[in-house]
PDB file of N, CA and C in Angstrom:
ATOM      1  N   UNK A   1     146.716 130.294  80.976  1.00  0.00           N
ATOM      2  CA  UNK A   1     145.695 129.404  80.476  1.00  0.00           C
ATOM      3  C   UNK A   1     146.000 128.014  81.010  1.00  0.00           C
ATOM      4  N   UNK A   2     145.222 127.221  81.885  1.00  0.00           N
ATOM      5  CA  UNK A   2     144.981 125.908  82.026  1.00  0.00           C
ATOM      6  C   UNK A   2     143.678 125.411  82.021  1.00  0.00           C
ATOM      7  N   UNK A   3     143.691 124.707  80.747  1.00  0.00           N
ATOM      8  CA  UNK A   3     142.644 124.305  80.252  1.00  0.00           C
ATOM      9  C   UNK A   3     143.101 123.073  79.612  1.00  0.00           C
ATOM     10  N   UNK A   4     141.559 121.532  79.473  1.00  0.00           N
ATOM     11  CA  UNK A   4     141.458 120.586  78.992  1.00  0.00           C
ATOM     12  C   UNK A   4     140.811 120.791  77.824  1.00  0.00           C
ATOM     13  N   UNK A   5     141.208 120.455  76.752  1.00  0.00           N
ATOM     14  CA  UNK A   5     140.507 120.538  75.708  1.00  0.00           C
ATOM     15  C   UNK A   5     140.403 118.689  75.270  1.00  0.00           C
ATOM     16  N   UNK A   6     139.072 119.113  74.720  1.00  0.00           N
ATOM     17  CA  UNK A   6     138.175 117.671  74.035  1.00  0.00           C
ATOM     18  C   UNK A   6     138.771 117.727  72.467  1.00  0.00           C
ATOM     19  N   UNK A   7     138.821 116.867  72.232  1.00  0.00           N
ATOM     20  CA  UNK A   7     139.164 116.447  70.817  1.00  0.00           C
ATOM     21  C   UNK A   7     137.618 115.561  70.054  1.00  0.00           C
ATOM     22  N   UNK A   8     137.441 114.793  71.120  1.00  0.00           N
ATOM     23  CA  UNK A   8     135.893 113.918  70.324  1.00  0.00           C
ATOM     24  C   UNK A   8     135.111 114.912  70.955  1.00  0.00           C
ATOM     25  N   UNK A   9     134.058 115.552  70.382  1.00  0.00           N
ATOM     26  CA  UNK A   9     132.538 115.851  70.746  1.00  0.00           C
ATOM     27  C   UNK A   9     131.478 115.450  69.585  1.00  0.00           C
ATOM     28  N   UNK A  10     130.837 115.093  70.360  1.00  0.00           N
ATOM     29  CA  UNK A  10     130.013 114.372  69.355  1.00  0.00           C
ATOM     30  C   UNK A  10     128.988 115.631  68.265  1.00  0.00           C
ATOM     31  N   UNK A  11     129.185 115.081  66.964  1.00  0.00           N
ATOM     32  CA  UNK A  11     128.274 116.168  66.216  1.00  0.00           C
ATOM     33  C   UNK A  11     129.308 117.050  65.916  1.00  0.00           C
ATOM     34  N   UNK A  12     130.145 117.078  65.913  1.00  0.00           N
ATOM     35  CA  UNK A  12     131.383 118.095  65.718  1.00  0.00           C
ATOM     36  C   UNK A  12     132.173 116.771  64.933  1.00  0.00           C
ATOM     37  N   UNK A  13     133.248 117.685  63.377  1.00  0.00           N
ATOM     38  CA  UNK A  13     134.166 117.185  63.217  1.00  0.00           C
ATOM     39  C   UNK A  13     135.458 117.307  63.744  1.00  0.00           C
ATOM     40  N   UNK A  14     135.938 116.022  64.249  1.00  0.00           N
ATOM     41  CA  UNK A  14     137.187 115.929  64.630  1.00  0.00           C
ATOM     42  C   UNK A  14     138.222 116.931  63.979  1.00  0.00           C
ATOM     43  N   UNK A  15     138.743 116.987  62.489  1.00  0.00           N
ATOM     44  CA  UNK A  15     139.236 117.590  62.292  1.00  0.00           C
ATOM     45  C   UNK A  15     139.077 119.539  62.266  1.00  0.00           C
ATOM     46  N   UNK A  16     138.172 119.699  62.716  1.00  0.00           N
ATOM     47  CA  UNK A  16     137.421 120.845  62.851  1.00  0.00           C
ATOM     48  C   UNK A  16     137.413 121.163  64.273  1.00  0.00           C
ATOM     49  N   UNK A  17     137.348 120.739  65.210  1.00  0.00           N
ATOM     50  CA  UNK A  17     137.947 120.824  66.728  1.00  0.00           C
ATOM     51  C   UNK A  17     139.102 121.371  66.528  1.00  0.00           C
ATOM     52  N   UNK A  18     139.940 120.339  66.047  1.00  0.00           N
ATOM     53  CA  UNK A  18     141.436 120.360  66.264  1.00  0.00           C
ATOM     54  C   UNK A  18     142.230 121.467  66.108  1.00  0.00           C
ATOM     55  N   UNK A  19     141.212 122.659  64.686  1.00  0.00           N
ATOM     56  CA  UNK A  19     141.657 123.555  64.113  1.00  0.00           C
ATOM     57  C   UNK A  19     141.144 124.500  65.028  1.00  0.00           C
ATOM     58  N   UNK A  20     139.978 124.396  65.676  1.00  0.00           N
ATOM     59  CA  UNK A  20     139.768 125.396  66.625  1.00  0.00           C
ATOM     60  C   UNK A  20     140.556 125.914  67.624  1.00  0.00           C
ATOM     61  N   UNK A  21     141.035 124.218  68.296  1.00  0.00           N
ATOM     62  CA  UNK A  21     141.466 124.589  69.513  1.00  0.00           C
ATOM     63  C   UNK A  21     142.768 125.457  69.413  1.00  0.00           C
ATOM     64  N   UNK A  22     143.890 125.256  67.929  1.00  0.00           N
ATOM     65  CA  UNK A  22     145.038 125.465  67.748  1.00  0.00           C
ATOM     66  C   UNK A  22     144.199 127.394  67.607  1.00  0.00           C
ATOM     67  N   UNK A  23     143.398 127.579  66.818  1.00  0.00           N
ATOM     68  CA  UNK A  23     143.159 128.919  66.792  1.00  0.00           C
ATOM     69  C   UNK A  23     143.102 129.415  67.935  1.00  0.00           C
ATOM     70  N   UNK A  24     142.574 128.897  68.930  1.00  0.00           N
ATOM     71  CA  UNK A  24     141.989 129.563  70.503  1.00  0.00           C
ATOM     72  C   UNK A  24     143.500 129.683  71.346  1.00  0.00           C
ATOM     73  N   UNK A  25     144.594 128.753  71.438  1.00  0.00           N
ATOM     74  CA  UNK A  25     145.719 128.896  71.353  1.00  0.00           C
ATOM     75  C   UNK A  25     146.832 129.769  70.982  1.00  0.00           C
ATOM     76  N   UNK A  26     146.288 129.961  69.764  1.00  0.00           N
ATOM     77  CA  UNK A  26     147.404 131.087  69.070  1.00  0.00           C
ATOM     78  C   UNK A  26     146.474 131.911  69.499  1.00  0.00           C
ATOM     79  N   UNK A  27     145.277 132.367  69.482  1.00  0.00           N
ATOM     80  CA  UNK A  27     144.768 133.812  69.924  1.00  0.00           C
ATOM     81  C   UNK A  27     145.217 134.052  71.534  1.00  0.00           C
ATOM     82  N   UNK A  28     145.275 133.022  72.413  1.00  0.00           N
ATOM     83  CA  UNK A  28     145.418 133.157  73.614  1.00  0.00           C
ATOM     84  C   UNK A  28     147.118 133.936  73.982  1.00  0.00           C
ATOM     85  N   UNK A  29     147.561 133.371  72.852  1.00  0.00           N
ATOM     86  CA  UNK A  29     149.423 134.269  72.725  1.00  0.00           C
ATOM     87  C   UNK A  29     149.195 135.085  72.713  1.00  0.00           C
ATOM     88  N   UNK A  30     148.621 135.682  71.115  1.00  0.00           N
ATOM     89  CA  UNK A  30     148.858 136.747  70.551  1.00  0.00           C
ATOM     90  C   UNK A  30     148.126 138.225  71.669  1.00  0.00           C
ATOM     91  N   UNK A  31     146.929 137.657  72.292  1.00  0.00           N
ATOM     92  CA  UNK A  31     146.654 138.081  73.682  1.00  0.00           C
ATOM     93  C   UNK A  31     147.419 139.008  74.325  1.00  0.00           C
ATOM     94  N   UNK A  32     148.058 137.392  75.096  1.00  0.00           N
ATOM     95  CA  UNK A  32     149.252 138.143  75.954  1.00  0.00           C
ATOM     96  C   UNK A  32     150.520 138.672  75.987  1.00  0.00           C
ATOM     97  N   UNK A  33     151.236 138.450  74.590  1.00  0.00           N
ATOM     98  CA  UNK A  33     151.924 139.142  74.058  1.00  0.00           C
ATOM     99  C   UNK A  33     151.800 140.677  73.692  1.00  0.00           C
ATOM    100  N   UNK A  34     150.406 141.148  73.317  1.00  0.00           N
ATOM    101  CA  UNK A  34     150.215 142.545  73.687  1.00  0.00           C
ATOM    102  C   UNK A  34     149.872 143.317  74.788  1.00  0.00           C
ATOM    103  N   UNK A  35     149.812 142.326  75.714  1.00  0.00           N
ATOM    104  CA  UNK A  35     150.251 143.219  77.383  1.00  0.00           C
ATOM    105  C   UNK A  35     151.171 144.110  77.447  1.00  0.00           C
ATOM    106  N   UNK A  36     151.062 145.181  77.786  1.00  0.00           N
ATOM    107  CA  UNK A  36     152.212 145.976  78.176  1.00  0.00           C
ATOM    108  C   UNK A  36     153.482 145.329  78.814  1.00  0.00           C
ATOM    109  N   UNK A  37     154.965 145.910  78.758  1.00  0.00           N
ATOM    110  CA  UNK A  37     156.202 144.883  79.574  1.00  0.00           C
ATOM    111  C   UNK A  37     156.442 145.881  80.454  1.00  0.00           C
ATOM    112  N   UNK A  38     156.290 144.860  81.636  1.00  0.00           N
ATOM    113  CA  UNK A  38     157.013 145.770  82.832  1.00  0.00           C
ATOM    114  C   UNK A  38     158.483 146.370  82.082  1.00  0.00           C
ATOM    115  N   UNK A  39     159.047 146.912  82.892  1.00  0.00           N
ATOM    116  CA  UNK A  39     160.509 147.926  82.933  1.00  0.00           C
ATOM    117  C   UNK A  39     161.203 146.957  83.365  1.00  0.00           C
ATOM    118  N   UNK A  40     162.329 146.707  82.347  1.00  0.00           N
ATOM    119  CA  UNK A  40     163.241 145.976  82.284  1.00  0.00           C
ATOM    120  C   UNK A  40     163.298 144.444  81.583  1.00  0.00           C
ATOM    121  N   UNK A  41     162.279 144.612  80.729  1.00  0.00           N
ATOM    122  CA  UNK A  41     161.515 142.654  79.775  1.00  0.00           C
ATOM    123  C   UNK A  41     162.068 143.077  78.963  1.00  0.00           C
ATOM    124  N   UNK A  42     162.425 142.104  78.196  1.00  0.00           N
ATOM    125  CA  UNK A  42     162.761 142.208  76.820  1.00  0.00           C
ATOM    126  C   UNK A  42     161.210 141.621  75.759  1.00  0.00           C
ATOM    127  N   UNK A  43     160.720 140.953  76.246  1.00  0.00           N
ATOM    128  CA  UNK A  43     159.469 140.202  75.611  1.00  0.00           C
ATOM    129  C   UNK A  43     158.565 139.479  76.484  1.00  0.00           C
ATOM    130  N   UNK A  44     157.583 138.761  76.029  1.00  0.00           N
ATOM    131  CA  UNK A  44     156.718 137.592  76.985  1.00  0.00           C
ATOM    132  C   UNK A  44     157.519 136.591  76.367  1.00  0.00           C
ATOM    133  N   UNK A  45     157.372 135.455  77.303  1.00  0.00           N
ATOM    134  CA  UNK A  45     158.332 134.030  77.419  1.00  0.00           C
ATOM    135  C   UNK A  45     156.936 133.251  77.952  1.00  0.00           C
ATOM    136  N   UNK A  46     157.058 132.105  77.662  1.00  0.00           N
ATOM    137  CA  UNK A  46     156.094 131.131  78.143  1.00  0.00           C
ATOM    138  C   UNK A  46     155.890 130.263  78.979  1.00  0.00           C
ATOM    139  N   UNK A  47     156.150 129.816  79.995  1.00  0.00           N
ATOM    140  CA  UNK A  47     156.187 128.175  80.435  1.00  0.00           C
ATOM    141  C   UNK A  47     155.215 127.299  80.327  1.00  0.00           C
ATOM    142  N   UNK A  48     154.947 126.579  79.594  1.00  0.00           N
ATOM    143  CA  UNK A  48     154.014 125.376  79.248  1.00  0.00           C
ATOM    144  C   UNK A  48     154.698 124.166  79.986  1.00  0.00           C
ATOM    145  N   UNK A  49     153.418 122.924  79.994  1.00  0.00           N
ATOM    146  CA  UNK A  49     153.270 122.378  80.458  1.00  0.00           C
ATOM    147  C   UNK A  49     152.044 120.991  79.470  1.00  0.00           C
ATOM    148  N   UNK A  50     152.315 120.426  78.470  1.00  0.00           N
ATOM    149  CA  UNK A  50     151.497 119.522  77.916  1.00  0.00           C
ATOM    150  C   UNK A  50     151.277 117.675  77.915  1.00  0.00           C
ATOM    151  N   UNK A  51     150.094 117.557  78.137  1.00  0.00           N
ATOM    152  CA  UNK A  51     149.933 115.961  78.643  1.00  0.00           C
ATOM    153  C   UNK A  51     148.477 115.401  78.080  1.00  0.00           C
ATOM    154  N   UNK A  52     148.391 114.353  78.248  1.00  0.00           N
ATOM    155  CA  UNK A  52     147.051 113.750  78.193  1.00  0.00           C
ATOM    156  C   UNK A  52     145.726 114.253  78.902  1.00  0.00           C
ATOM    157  N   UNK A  53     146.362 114.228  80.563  1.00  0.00           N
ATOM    158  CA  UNK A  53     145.684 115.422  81.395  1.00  0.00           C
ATOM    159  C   UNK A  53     146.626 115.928  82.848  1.00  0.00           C
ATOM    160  N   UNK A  54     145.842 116.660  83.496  1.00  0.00           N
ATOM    161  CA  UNK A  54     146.709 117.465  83.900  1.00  0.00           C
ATOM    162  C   UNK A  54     147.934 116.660  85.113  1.00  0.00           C
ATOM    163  N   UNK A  55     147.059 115.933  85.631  1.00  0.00           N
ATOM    164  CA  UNK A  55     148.473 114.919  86.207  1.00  0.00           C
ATOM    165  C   UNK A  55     149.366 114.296  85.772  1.00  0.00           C
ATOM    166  N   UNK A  56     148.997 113.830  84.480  1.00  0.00           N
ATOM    167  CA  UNK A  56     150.613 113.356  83.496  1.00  0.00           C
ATOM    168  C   UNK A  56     151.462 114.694  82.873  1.00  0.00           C
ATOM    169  N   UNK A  57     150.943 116.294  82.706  1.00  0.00           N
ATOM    170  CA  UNK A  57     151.560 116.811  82.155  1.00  0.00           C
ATOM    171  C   UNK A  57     153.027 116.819  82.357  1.00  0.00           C
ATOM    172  N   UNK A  58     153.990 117.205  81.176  1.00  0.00           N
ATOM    173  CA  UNK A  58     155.096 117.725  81.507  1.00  0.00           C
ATOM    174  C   UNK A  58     155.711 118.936  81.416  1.00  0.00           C
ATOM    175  N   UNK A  59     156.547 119.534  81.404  1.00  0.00           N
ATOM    176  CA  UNK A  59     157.379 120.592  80.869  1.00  0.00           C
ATOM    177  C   UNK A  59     157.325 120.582  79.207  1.00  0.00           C
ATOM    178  N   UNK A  60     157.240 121.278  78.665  1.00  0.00           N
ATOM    179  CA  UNK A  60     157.551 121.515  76.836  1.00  0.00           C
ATOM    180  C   UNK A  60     158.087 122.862  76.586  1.00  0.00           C
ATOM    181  N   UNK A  61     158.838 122.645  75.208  1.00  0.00           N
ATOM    182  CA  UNK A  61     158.833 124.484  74.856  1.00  0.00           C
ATOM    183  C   UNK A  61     157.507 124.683  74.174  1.00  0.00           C
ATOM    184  N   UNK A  62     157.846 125.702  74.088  1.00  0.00           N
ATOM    185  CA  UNK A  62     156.741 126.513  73.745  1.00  0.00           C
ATOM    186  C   UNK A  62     156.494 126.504  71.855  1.00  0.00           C
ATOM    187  N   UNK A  63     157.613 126.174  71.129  1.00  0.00           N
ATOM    188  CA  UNK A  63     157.463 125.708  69.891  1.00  0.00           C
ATOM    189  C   UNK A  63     157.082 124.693  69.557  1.00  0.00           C
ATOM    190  N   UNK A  64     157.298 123.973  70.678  1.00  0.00           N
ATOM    191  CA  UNK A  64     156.826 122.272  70.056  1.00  0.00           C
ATOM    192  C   UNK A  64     155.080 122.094  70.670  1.00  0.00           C
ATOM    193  N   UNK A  65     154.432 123.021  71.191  1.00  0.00           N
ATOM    194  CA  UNK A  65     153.016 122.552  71.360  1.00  0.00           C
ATOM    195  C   UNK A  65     152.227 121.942  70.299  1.00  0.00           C
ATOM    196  N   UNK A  66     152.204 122.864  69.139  1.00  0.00           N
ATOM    197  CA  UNK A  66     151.639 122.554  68.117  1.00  0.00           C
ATOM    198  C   UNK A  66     152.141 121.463  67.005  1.00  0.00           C
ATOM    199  N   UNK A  67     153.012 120.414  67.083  1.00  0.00           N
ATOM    200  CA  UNK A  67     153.617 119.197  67.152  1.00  0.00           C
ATOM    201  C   UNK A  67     153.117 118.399  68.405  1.00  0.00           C
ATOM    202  N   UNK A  68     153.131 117.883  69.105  1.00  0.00           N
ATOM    203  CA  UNK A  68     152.356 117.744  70.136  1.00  0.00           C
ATOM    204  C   UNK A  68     151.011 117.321  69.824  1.00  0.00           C
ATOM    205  N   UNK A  69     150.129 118.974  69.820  1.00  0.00           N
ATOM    206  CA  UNK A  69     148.750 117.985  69.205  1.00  0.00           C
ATOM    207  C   UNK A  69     148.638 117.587  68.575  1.00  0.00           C
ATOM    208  N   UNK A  70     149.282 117.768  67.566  1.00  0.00           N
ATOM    209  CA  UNK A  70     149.225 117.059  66.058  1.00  0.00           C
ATOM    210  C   UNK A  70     149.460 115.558  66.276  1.00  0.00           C
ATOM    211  N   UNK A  71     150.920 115.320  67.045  1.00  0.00           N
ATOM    212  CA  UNK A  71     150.952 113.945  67.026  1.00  0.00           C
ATOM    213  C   UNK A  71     150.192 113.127  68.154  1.00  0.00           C
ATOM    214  N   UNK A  72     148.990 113.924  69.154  1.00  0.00           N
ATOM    215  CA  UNK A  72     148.056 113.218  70.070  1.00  0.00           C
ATOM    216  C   UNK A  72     147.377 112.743  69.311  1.00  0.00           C
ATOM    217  N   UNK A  73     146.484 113.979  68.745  1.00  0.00           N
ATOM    218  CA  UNK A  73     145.503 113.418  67.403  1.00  0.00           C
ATOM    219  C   UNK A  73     145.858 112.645  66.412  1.00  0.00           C
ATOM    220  N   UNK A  74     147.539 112.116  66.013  1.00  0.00           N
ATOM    221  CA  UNK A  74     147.484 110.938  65.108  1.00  0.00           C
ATOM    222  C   UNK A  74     147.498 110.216  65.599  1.00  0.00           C
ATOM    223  N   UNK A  75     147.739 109.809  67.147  1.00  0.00           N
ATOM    224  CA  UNK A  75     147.671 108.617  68.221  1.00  0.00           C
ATOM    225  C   UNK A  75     145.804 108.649  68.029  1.00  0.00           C
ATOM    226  N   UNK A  76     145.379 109.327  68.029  1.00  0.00           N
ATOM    227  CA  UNK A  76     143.545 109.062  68.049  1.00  0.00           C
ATOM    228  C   UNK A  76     143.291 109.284  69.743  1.00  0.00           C
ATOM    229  N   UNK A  77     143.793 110.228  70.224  1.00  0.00           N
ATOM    230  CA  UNK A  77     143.784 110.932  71.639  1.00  0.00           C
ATOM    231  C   UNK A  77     142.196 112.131  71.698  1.00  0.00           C
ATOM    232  N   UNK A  78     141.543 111.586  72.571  1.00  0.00           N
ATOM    233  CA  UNK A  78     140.577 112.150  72.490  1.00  0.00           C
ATOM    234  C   UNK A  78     140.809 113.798  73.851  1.00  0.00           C
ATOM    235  N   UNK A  79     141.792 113.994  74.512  1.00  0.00           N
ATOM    236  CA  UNK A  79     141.418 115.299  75.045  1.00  0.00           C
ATOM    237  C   UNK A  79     143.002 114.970  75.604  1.00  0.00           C
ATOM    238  N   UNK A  80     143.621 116.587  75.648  1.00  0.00           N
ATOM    239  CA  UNK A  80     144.537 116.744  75.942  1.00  0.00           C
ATOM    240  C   UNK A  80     144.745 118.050  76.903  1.00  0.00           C
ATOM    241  N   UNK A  81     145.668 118.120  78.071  1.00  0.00           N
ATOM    242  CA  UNK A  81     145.762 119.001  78.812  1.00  0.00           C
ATOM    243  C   UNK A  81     147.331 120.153  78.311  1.00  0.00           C
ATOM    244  N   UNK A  82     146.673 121.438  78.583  1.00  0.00           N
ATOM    245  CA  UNK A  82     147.526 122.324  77.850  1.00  0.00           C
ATOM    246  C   UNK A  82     147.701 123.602  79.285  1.00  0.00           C
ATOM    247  N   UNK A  83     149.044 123.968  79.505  1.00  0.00           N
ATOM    248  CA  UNK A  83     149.081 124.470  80.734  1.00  0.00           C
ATOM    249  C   UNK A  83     150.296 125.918  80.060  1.00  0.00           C
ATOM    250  N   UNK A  84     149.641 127.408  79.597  1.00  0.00           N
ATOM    251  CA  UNK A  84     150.599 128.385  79.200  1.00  0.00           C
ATOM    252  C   UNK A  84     150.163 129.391  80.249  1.00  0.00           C
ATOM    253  N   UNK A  85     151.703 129.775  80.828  1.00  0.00           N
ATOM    254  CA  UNK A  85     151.754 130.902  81.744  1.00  0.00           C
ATOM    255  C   UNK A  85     152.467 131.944  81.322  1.00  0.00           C
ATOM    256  N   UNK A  86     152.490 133.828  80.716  1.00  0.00           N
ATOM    257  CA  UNK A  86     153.262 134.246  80.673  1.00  0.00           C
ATOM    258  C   UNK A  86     154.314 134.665  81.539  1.00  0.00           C
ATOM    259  N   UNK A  87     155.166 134.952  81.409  1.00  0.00           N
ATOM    260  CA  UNK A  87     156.481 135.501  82.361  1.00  0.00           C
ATOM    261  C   UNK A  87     157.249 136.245  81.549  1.00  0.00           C
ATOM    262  N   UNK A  88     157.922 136.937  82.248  1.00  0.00           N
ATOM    263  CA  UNK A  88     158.917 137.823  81.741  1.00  0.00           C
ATOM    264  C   UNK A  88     160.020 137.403  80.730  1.00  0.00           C
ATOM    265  N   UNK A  89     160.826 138.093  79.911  1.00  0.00           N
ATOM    266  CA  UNK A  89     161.847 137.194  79.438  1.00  0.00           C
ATOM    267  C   UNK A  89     162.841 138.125  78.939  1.00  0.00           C
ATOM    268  N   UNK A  90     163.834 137.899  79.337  1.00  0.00           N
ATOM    269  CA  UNK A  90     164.757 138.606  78.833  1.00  0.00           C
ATOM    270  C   UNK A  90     166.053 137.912  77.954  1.00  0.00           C
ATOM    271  N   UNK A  91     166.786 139.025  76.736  1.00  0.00           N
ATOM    272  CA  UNK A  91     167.478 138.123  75.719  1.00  0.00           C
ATOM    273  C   UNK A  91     168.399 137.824  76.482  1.00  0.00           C
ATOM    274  N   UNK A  92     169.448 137.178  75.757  1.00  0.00           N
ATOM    275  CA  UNK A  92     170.636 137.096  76.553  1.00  0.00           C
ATOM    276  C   UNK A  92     171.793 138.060  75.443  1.00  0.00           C
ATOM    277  N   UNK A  93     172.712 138.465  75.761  1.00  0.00           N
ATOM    278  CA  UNK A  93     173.993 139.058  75.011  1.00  0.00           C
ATOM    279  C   UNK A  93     174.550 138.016  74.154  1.00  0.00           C
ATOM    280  N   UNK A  94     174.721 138.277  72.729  1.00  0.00           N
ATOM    281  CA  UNK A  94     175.542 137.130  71.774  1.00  0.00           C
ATOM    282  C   UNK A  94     176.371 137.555  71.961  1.00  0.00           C
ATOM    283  N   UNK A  95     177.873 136.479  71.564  1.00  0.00           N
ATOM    284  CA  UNK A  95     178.950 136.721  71.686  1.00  0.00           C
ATOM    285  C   UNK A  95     179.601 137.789  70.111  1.00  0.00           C
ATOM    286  N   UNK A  96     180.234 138.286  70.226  1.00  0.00           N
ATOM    287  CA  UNK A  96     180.824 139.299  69.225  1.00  0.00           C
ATOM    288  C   UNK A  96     181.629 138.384  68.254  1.00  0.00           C
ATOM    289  N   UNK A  97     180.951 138.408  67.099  1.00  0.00           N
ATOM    290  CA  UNK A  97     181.973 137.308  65.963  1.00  0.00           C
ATOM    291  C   UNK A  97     183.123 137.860  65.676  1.00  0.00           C
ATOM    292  N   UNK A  98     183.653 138.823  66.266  1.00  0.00           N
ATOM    293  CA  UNK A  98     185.061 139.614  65.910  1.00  0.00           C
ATOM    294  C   UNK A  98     186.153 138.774  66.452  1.00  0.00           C
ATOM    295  N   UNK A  99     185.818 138.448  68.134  1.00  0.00           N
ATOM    296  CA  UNK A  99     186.646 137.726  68.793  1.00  0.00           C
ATOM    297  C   UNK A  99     186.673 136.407  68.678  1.00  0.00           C
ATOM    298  N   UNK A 100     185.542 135.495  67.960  1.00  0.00           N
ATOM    299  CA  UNK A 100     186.005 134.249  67.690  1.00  0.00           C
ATOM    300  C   UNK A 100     186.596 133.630  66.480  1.00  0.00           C
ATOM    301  N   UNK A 101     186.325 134.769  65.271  1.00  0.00           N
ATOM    302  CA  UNK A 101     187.107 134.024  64.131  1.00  0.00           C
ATOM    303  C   UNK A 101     187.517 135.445  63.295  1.00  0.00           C
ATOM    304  N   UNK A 102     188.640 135.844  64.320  1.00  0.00           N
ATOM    305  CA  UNK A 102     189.250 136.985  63.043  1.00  0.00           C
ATOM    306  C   UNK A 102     190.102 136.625  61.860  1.00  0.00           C
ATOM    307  N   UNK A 103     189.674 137.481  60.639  1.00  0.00           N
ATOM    308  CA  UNK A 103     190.354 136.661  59.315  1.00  0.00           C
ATOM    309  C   UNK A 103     191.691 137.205  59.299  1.00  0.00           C
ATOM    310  N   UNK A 104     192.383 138.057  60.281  1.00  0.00           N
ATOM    311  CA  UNK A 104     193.595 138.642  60.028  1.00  0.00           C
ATOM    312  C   UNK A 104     194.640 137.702  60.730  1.00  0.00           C
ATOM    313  N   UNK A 105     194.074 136.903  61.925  1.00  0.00           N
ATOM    314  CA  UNK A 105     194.715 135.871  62.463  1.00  0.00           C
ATOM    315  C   UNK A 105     195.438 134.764  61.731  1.00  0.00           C
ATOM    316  N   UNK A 106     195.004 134.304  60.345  1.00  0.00           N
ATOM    317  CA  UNK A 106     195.347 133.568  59.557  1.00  0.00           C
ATOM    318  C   UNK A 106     196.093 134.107  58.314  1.00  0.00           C
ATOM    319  N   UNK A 107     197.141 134.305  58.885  1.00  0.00           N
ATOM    320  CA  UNK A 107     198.361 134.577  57.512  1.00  0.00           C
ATOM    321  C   UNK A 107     198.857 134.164  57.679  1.00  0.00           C
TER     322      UNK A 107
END
């Protein structure tokens, strides 16, 4: 998804946009998260990209989007550019809590 979304349209409430666009957003995940995973994914992963528009965007995670608009729209930001690509993602291995704090070590 790269898309500009409007925040002012006229005849529309502002706060009623805002809730849209976050819905059209989360539906656009929940989307592509039910794609099938190639062989060998552990999940979908995101790379975003959020800005004013698309030449100022930057890099973001993917948790903080929805913080983000929130705090455009308390700046009184009338359209913001939103840039989500899925990709592959795989976990990584945690470390085993056995080997970093065994309680038998301490007698």
């Amino acid at each position: 998804m790269k898309k500009t979304f409007k925040l002012d349209i006229e005849g529309k409430n502002r706060d009623r946009v805002l809730e849209a666009t976050k819905h059209e957003i989360r539906k656009y995940v929940k989307r592509q998260r039910r794609v099938p995973l190639p062989e060998g994914v552990d999940y979908w992963d995101f790379d975003c990209k959020f800005g004013s528009d698309e030449a100022s965007a930057t890099v973001v995670h993917f948790a903080t989007i929805t913080e983000l608009i929130d705090a455009l729209a308390k700046e009184g930001g009338d359209a913001f550019y939103l840039e989500l690509l899925a990709k592959p993602g795989h976990r990584a291995a945690r470390a085993s809590g056995a080997d970093a704090a065994d309680p038998s070590d301490h007698a």
